[in-house]
Protein backbone atom coordinates (compact mmCIF):
# COMPACT_ATOMS: atom_id res chain seq x y z
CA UNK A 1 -82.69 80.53 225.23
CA UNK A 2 -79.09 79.60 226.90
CA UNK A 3 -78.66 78.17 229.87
CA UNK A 4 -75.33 77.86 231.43
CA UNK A 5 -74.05 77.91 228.07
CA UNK A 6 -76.29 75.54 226.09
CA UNK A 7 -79.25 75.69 223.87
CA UNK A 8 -82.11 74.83 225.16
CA UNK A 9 -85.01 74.32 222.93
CA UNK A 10 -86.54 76.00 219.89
CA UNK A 11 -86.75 79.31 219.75
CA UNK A 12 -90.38 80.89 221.43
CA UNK A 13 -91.06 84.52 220.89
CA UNK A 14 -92.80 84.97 225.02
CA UNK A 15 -89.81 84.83 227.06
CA UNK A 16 -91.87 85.06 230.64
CA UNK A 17 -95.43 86.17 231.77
CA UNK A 18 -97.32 88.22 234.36
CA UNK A 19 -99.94 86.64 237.00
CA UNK A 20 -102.36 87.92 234.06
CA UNK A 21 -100.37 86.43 231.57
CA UNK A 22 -98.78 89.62 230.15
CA UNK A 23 -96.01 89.35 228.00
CA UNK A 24 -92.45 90.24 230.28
CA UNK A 25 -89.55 91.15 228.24
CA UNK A 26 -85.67 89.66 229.01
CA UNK A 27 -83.57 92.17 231.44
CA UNK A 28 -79.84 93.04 229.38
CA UNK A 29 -77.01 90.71 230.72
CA UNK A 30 -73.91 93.02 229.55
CA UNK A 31 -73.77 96.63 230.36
CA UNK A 32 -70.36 97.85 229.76
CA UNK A 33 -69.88 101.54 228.14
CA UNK A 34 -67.50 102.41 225.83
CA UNK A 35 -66.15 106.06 226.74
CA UNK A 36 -63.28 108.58 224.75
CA UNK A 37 -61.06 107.89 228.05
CA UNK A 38 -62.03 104.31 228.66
CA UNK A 39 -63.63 105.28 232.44
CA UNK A 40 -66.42 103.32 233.52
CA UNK A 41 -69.43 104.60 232.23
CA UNK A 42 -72.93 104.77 234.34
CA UNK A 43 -73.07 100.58 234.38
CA UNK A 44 -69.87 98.39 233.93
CA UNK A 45 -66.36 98.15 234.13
CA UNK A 46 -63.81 100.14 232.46
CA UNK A 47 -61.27 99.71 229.69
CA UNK A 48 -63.53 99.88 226.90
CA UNK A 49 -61.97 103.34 225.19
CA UNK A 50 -63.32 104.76 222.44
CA UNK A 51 -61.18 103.43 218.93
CA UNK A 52 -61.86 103.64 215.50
CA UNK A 53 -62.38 99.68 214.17
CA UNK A 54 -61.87 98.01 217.64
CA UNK A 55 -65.96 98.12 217.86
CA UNK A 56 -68.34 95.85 215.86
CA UNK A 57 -72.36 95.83 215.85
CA UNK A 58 -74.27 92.90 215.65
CA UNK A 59 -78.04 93.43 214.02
CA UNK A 60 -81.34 93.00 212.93
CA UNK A 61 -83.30 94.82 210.65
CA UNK A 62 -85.99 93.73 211.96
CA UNK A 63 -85.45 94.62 215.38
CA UNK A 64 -86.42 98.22 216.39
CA UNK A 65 -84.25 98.07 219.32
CA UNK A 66 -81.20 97.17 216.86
CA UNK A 67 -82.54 99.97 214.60
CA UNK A 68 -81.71 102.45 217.47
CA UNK A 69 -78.25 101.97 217.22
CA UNK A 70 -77.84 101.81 213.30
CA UNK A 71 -80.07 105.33 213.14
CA UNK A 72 -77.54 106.52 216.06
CA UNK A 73 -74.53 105.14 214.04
CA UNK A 74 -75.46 107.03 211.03
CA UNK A 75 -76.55 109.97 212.70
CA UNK A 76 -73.51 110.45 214.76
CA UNK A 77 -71.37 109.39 211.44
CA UNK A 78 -69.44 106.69 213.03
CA UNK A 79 -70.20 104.03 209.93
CA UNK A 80 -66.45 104.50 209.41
CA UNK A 81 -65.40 103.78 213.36
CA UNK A 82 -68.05 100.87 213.90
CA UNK A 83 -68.28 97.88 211.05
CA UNK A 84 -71.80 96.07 211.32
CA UNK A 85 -73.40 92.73 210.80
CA UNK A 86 -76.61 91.76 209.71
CA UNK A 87 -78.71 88.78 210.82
CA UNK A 88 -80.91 87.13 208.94
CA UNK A 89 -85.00 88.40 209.06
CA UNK A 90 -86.74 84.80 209.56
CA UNK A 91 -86.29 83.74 213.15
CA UNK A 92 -84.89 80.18 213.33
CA UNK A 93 -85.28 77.08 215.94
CA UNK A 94 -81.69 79.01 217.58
CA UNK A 95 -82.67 82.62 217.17
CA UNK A 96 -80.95 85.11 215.50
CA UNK A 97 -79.24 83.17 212.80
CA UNK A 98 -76.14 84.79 209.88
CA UNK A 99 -76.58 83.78 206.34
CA UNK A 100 -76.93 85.04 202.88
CA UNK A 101 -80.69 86.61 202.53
CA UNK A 102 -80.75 89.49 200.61
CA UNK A 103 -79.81 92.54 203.04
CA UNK A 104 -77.85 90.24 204.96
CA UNK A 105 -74.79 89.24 206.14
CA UNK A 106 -72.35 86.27 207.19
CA UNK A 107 -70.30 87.00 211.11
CA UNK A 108 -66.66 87.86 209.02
CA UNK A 109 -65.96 88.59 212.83
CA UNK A 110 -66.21 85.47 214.60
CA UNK A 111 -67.43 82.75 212.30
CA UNK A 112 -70.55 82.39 213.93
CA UNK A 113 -73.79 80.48 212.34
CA UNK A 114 -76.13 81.74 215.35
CA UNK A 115 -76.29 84.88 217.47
CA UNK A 116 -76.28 82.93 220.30
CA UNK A 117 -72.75 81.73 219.71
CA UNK A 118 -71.91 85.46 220.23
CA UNK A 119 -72.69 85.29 223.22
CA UNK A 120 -71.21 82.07 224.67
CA UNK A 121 -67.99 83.11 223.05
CA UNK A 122 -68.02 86.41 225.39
CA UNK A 123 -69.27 84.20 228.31
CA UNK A 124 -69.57 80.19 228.18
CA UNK A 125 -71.93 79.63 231.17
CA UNK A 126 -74.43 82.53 230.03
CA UNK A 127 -77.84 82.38 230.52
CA UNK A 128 -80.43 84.32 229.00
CA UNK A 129 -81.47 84.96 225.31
CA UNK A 130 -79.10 86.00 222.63
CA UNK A 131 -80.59 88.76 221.65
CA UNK A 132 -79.99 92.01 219.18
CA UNK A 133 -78.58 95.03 219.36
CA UNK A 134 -74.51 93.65 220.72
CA UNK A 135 -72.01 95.75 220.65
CA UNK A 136 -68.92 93.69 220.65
CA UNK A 137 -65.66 94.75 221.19
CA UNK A 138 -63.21 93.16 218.35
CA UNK A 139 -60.06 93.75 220.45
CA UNK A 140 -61.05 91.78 223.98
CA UNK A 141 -63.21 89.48 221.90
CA UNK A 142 -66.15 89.79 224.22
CA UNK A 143 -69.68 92.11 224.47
CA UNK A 144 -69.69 95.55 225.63
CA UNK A 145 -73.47 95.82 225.52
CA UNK A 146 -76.86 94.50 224.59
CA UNK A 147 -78.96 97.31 225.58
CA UNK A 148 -79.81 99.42 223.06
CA UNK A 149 -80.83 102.17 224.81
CA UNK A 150 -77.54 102.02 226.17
CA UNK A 151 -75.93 101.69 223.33
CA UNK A 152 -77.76 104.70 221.69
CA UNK A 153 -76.56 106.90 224.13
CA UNK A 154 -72.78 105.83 223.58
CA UNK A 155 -73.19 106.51 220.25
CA UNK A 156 -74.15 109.81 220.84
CA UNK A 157 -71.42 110.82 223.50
CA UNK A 158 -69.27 108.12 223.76
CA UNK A 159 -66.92 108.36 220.79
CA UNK A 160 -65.29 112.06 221.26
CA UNK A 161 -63.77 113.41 218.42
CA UNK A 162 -64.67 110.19 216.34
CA UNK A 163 -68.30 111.02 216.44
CA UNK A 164 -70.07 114.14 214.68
CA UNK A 165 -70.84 116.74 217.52
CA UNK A 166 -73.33 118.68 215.18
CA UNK A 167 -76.00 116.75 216.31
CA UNK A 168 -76.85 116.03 219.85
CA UNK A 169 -79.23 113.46 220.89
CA UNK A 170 -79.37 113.87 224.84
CA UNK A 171 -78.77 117.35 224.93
CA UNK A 172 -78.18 118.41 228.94
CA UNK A 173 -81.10 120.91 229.18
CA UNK A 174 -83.36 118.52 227.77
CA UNK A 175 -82.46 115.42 229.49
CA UNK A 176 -85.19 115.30 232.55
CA UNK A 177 -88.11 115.45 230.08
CA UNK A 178 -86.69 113.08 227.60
CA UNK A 179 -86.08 110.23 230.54
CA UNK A 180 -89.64 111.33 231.49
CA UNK A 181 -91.18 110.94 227.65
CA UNK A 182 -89.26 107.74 227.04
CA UNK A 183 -90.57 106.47 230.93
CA UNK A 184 -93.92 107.20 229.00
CA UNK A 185 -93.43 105.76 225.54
CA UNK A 186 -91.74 102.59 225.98
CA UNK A 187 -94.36 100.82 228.08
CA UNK A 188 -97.33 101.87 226.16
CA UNK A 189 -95.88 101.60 222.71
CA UNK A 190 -92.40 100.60 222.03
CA UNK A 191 -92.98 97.30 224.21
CA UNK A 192 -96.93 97.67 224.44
CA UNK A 193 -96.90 96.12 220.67
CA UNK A 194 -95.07 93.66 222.04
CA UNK A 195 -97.28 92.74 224.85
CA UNK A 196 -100.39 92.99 223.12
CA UNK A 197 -99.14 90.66 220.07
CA UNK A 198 -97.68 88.22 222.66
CA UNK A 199 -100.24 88.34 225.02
CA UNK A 200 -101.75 84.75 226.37
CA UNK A 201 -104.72 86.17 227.71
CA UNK A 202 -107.43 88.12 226.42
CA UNK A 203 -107.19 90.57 229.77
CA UNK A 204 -103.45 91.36 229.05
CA UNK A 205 -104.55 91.67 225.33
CA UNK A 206 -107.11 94.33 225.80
CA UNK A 207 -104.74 96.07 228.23
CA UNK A 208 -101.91 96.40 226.00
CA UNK A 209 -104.00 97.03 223.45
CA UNK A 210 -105.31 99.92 225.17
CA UNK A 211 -101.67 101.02 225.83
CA UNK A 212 -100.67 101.69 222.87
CA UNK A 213 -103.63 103.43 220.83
CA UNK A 214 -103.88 105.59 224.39
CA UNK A 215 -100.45 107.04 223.46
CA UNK A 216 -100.37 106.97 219.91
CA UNK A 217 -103.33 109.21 220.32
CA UNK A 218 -101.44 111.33 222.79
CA UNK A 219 -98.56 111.22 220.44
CA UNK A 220 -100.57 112.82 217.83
CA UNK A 221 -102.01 115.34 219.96
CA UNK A 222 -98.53 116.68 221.36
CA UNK A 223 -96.97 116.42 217.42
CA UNK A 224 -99.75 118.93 216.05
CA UNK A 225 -99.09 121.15 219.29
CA UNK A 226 -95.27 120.36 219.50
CA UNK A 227 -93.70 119.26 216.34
CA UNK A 228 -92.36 118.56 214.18
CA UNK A 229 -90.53 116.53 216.37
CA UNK A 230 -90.92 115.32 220.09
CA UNK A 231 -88.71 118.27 221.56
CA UNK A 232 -89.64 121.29 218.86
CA UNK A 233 -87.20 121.15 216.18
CA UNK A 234 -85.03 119.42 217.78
CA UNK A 235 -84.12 116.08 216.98
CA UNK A 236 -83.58 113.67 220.18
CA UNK A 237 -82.38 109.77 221.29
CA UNK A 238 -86.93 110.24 222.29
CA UNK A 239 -87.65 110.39 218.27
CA UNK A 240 -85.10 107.91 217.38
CA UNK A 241 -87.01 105.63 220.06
CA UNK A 242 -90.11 106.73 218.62
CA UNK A 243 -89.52 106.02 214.90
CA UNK A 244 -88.47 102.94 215.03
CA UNK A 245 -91.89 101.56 216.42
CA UNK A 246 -93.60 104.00 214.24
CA UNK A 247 -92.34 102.60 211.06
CA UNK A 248 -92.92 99.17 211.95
CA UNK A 249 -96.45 99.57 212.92
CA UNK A 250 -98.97 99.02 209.94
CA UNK A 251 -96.43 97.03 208.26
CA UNK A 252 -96.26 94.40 211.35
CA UNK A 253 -97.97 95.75 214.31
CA UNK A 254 -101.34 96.25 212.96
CA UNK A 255 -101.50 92.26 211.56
CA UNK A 256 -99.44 89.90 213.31
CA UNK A 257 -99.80 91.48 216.61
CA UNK A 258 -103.95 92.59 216.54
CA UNK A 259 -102.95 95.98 216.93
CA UNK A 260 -105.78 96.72 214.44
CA UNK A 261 -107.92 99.44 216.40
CA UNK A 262 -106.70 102.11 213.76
CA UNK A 263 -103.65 102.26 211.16
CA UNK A 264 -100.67 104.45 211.65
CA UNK A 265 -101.61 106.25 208.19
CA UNK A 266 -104.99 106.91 210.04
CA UNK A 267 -103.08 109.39 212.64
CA UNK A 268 -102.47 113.04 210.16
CA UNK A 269 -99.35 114.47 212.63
CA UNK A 270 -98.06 110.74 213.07
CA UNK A 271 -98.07 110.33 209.12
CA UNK A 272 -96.06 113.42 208.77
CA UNK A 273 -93.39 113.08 211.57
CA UNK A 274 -92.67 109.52 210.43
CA UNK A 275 -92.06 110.96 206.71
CA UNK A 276 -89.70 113.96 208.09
CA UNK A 277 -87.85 111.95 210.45
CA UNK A 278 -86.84 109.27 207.42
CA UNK A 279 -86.00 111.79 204.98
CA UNK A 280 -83.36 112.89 207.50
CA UNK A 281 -79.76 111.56 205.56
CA UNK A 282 -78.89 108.45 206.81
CA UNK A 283 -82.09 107.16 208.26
CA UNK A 284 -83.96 105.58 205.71
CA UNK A 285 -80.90 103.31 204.82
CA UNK A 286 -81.79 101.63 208.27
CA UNK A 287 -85.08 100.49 207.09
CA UNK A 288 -86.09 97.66 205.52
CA UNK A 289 -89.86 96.64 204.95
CA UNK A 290 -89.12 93.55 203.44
CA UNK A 291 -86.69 92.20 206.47
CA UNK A 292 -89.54 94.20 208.74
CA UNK A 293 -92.57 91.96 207.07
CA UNK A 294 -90.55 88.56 206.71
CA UNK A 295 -89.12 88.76 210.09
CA UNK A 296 -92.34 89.04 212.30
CA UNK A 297 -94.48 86.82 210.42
CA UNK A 298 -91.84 84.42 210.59
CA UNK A 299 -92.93 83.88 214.12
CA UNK A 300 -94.00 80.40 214.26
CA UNK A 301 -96.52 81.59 217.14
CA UNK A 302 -98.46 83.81 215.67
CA UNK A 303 -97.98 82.96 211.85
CA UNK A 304 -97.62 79.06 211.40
CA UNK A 305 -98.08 78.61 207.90
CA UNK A 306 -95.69 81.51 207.54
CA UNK A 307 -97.15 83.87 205.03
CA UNK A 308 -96.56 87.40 204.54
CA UNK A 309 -98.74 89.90 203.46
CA UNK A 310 -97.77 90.96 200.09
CA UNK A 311 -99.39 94.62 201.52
CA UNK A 312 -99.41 97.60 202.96
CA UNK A 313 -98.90 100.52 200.87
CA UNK A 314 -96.25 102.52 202.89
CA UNK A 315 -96.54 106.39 201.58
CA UNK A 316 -93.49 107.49 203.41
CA UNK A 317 -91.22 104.67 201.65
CA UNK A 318 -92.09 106.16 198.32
CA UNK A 319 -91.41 109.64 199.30
């Protein structure tokens, strides 16, 4: 990670732990909000107005937090308003790092080699991880955001006119059980792979563990009662959350992070949502197995000899 601007030491995949050694994820450092007007949004400081080319994202493919805010992108059809830049999948000794791998890219915006440069060029004492999603604004030269569920929701309302308003992700009448769903979903799953495959002791292991087949199996249940998606038929920021653990899960999950109780193709109304929710347009461009497989089990940690599984067979990537 940085501190006070520098580098520290190679790159480590647990950031901090519990008293029972549970993995604890990084808090966001930047939370400005780009807005039509430029007002300050919920967090941050104004003068970040809404522009077509000022804004640039920074991503991984790996990343299903970055993957938010490429699905919102293309959902809200701003690829022509926001440009984007790829890292590449295998995690380096400095993080996040820009090259030439197939599927990605080098930084055309600031000449960076490493993420983390990104950040220390938007603030030269920071401290913290560089981490993906950023949304960087082209015109101040700094960072508007790292938060990606911040920066979904921008997507979806931030823009104006820029933005397609045919689709609504955080619809108002919807918005108290969404919070409540995603208050639900993101420990247990979206982060509870994380803390069972970074664990560093068996009792936060088996927790975690726990965690997340508790509300995948809950997930299936509401999906046959509820579906197709989270909300009924309609689409919300909850499913784009969703998916993008989903579709990571028995192609990473279920290996390198010993979330092996059952696979994702083992759940029937699981199987299904994930295949309607990628066939949406715009989606499936966003995902990338191979980036996916060679990113995680580049993880020094877990995988030291660094092999990847040649497997799984993915049905909904053939559909």
């Amino acid at each position: 990670m940085l501190v006070e601007g520098k580098w520290t030491a190679d790159w480590h995949p647990v950031q901090a732990t519990d008293a029972k050694g549970g993995f604890v994820r990084q808090i966001s450092g930047f939370r400005n909000w780009i807005t039509p007007d430029g007002s300050a949004g919920p967090t941050g400081e104004s003068g970040f107005e809404a522009e077509a080319g000022r804004y640039h994202l920074y991503v991984a493919l790996i990343c299903p937090w970055a993957s938010r805010t490429l699905i919102g992108r293309a959902l809200k059809k701003l690829e022509d308003v926001i440009s984007v830049s790829v890292v590449e999948p295998a995690l380096s000794e400095q993080g996040w790092r820009f090259g030439d791998y197939p599927g990605s890219d080098r930084d055309l915006i600031n000449g960076a080699t490493y993420m983390h440069e990104i950040y220390t060029n938007a603030d030269p004492v920071y401290t913290g991880r560089a981490t993906v999603p950023v949304l960087f604004d082209k015109k101040r030269g700094t960072i508007v955001n790292n938060e990606s569920a911040d920066i979904l929701r921008m997507l979806n309302s931030g823009f104006g006119a820029l933005a397609d308003d045919s689709i609504d992700l955080y619809p108002e009448d919807l918005r108290a059980e969404i919070d409540a769903l995603n208050d639900r979903i993101y420990p247990m799953l979206n982060n509870g792979v994380y803390r069972t495959g970074f664990a560093t002791t068996q009792l936060a292991y088996e927790e975690a563990f726990a965690d997340v087949f508790a509300m995948l199996d809950e997930l299936e249940a509401r999906l046959e009662n509820r579906g197709p998606y989270l909300f009924g038929d309609r689409l919300t920021e909850a499913d784009v959350r969703l998916f993008v653990t989903l579709v990571r899960f028995d192609a990473a999950y279920n290996g390198i992070f010993k979330c092996n109780l059952r696979r994702l193709a083992d759940y029937k109304q699981i199987s299904r949502y994930v295949e309607k929710v990628i066939s949406i347009p715009g989606i499936r461009q966003t995902v990338n197995i191979d980036h996916i497989k060679q990113g995680y089990y580049s993880i020094k940690a877990l995988n030291p000899n660094g092999i990847v599984p040649v497997g799984p067979d993915l049905p909904f990537m053939q559909a």
